[in-house]
N, C-alpha and C. Protein backbone atom coordinates (compact mmCIF):
# COMPACT_ATOMS: atom_id res chain seq x y z
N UNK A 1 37.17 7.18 -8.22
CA UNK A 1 36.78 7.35 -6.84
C UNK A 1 35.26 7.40 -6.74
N UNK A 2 34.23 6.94 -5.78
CA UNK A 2 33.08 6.78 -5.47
C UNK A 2 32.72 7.86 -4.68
N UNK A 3 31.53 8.39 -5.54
CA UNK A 3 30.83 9.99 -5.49
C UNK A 3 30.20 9.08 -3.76
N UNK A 4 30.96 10.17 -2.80
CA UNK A 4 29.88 9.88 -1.41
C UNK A 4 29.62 11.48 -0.86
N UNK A 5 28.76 11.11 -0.18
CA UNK A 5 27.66 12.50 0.48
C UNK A 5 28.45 13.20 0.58
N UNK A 6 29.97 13.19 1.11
CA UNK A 6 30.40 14.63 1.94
C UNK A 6 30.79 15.35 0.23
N UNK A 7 31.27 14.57 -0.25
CA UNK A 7 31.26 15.54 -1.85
C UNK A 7 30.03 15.93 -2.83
N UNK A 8 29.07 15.85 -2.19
CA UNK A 8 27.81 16.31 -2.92
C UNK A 8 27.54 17.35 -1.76
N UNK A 9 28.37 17.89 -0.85
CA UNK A 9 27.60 18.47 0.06
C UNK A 9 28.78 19.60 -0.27
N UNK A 10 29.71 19.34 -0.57
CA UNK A 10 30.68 20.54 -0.88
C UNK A 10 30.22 21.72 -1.47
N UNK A 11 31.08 22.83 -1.27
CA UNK A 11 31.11 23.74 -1.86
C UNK A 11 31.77 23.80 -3.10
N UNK A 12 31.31 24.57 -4.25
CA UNK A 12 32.21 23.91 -5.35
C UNK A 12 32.34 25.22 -6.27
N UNK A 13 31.94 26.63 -5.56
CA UNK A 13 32.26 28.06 -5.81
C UNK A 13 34.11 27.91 -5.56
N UNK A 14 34.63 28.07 -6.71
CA UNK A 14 36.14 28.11 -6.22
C UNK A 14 36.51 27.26 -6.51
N UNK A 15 36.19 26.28 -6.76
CA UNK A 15 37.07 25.02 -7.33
C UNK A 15 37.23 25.46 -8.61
N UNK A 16 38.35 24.80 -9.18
CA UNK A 16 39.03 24.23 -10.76
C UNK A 16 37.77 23.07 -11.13
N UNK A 17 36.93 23.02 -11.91
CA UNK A 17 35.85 22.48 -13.53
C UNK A 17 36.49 22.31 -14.29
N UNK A 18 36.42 21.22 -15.01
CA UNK A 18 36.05 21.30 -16.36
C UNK A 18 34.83 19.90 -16.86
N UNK A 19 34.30 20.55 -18.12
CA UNK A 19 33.38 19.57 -18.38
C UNK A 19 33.95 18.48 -18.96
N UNK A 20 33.56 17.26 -19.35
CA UNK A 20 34.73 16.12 -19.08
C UNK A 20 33.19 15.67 -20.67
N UNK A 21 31.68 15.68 -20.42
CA UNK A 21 31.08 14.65 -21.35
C UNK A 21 29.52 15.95 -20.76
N UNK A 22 29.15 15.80 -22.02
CA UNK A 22 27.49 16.44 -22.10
C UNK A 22 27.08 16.05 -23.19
N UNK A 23 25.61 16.06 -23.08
CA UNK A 23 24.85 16.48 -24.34
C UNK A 23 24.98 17.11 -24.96
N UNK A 24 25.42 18.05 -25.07
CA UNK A 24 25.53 19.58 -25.58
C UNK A 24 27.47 19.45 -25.82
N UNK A 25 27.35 19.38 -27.08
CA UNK A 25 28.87 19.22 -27.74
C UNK A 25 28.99 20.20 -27.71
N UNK A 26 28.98 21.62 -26.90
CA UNK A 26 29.11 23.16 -26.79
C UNK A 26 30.36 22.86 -25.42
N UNK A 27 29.59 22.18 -24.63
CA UNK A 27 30.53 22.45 -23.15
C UNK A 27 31.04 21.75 -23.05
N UNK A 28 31.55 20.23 -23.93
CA UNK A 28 32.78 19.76 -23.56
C UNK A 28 33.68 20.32 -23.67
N UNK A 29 34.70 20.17 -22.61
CA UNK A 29 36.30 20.99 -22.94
C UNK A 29 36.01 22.25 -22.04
N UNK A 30 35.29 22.91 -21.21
CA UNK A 30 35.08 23.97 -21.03
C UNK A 30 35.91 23.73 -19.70
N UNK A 31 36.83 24.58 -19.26
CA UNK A 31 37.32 24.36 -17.95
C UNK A 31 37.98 25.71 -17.28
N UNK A 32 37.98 26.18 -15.87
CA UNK A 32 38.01 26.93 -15.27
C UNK A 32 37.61 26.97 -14.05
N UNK A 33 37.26 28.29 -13.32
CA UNK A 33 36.89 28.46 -11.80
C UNK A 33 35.29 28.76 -11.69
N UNK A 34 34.80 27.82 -11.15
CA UNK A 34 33.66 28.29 -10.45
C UNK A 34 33.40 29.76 -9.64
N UNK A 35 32.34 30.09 -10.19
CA UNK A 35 32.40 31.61 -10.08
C UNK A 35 30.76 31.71 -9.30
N UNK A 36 30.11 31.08 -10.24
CA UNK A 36 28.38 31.36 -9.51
C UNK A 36 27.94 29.96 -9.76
N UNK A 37 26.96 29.52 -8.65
CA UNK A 37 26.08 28.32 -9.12
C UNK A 37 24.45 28.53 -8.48
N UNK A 38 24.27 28.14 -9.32
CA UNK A 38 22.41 28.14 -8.99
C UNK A 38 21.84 26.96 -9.16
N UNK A 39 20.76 26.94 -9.03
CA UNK A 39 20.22 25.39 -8.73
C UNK A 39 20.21 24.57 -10.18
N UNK A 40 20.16 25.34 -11.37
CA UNK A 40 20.53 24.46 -12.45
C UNK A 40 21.54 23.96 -13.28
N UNK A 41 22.44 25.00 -12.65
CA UNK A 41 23.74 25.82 -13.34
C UNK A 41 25.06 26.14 -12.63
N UNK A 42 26.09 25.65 -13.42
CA UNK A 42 27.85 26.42 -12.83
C UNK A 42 28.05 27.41 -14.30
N UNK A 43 28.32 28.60 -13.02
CA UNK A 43 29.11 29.54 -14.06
C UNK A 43 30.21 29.30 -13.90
N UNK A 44 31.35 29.38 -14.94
CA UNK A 44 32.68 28.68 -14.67
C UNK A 44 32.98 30.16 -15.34
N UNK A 45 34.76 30.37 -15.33
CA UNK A 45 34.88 31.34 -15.84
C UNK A 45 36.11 30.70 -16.75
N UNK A 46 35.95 30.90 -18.02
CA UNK A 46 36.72 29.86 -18.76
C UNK A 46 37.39 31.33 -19.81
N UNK A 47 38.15 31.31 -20.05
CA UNK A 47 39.10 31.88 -20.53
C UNK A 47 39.26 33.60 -20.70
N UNK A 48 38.25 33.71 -19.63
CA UNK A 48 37.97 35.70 -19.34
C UNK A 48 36.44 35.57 -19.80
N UNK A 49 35.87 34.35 -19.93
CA UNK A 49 34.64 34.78 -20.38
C UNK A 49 34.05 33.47 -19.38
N UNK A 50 32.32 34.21 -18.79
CA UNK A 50 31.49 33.25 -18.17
C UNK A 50 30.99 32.23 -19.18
N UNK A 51 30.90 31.45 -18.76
CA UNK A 51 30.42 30.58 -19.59
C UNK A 51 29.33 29.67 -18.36
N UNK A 52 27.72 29.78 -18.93
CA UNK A 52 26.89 28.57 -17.87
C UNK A 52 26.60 27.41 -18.57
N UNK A 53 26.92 26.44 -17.38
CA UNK A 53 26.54 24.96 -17.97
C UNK A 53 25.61 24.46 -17.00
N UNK A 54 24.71 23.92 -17.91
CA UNK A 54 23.32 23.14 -17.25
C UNK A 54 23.75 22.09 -16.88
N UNK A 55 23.61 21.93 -15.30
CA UNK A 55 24.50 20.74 -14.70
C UNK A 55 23.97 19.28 -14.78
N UNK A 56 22.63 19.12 -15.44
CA UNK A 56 21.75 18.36 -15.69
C UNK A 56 22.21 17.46 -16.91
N UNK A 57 22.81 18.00 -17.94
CA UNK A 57 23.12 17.86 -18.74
C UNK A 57 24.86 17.55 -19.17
N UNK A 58 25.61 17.58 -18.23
CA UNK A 58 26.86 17.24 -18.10
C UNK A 58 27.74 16.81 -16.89
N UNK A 59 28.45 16.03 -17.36
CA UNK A 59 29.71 15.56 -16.19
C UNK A 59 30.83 16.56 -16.21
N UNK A 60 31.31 16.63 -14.81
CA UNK A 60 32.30 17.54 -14.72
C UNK A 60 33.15 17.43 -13.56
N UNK A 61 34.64 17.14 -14.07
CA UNK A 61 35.97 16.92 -13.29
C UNK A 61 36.08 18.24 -12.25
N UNK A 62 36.32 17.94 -11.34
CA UNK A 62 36.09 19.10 -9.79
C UNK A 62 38.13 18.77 -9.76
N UNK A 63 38.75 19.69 -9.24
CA UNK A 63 39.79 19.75 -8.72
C UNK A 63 39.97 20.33 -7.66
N UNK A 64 40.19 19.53 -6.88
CA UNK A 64 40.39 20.29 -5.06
C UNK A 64 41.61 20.71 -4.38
N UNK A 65 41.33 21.45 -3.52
CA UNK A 65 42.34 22.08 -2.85
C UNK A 65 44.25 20.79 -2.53
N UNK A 66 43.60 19.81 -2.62
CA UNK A 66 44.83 18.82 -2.21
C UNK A 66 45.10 18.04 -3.65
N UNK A 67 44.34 18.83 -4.72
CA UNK A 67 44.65 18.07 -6.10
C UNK A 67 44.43 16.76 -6.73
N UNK A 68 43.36 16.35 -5.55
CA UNK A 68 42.29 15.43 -6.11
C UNK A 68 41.52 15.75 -7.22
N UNK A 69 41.26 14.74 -8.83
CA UNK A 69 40.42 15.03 -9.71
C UNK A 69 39.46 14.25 -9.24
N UNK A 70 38.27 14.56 -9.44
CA UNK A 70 37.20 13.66 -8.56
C UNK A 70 35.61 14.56 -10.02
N UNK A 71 35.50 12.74 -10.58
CA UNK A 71 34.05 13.65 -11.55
C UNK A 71 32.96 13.29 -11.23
N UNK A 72 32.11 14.26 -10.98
CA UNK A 72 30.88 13.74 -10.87
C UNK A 72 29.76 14.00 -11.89
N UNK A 73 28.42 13.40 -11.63
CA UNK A 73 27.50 13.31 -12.49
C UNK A 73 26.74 14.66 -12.43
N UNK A 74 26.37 15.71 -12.97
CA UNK A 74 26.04 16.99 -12.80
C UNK A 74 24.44 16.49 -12.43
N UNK A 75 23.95 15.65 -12.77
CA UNK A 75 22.25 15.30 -12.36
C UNK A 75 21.96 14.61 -10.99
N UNK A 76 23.49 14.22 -10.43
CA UNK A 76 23.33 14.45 -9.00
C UNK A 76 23.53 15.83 -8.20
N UNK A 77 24.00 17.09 -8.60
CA UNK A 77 24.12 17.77 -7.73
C UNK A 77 23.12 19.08 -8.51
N UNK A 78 21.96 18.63 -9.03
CA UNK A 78 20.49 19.54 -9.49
C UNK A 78 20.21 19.97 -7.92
N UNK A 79 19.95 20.80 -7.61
CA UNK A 79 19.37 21.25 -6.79
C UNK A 79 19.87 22.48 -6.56
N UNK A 80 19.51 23.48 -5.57
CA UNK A 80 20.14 24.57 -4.81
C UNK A 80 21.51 24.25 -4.02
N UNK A 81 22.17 25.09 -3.90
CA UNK A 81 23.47 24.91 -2.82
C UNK A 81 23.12 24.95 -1.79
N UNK A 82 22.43 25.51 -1.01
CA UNK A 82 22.12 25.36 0.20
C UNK A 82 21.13 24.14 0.41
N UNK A 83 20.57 23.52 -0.07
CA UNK A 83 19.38 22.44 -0.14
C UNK A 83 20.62 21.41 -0.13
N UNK A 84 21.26 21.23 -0.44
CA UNK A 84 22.13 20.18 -0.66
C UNK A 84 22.91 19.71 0.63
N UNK A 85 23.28 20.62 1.26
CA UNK A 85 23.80 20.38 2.71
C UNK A 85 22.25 19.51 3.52
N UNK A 86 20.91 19.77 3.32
CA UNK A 86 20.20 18.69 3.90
C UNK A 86 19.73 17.34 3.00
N UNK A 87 20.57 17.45 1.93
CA UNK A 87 19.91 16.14 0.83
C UNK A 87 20.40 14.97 1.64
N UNK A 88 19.67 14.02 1.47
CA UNK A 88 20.21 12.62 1.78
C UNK A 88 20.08 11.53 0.74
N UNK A 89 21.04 11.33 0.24
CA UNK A 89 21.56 10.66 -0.68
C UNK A 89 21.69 8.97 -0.39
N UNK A 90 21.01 7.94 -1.00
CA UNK A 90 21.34 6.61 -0.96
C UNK A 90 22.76 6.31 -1.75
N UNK A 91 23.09 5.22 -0.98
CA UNK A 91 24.85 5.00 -0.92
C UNK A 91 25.07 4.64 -2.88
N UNK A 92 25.84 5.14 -3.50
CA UNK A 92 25.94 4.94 -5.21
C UNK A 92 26.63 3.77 -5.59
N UNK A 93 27.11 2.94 -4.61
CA UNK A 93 28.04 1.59 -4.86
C UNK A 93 27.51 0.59 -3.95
């Protein structure tokens, strides 16, 4: 499926993660609930323990409320959460 604005604008505290491909052969496989995010970072909460991943540095499968898997590129959604609701994004396809 093709990453468009209204899913870079989401909220993604509460969703089902997991990391799908990184640099960092630490956070593949890591999967769970979004718990905290900051402008560099998802804290996911992966098996009773936080675990942060530098979103810069990895792709990561989102699972939504209607059970859509939908992955995106973590170096598109660098920024703050609130900054992101005014980003404007050129079309990716």
């Amino acid at each position: 499926m093709k990453t468009t604005p209204e899913l870079i604008r989401y909220e993604f505290i509460g969703t089902e993660a997991k990391v799908s491909e990184s640099n960092h052969s630490g956070y593949v496989g890591i999967s769970g609930k979004v718990i905290d995010e900051t402008r560099n970072s998802f804290v996911i909460l992966h098996e009773g323990k936080r675990k942060t991943v530098l979103k810069e540095s990895a792709v990561f499968g989102f699972k939504f409320s209607d059970g859509t898997i939908i992955e995106i590129d973590g170096k598109i959604l660098v920024g703050r959460p609130e900054d992101r609701l005014k980003k404007h994004i050129k079309r990716l396809w």
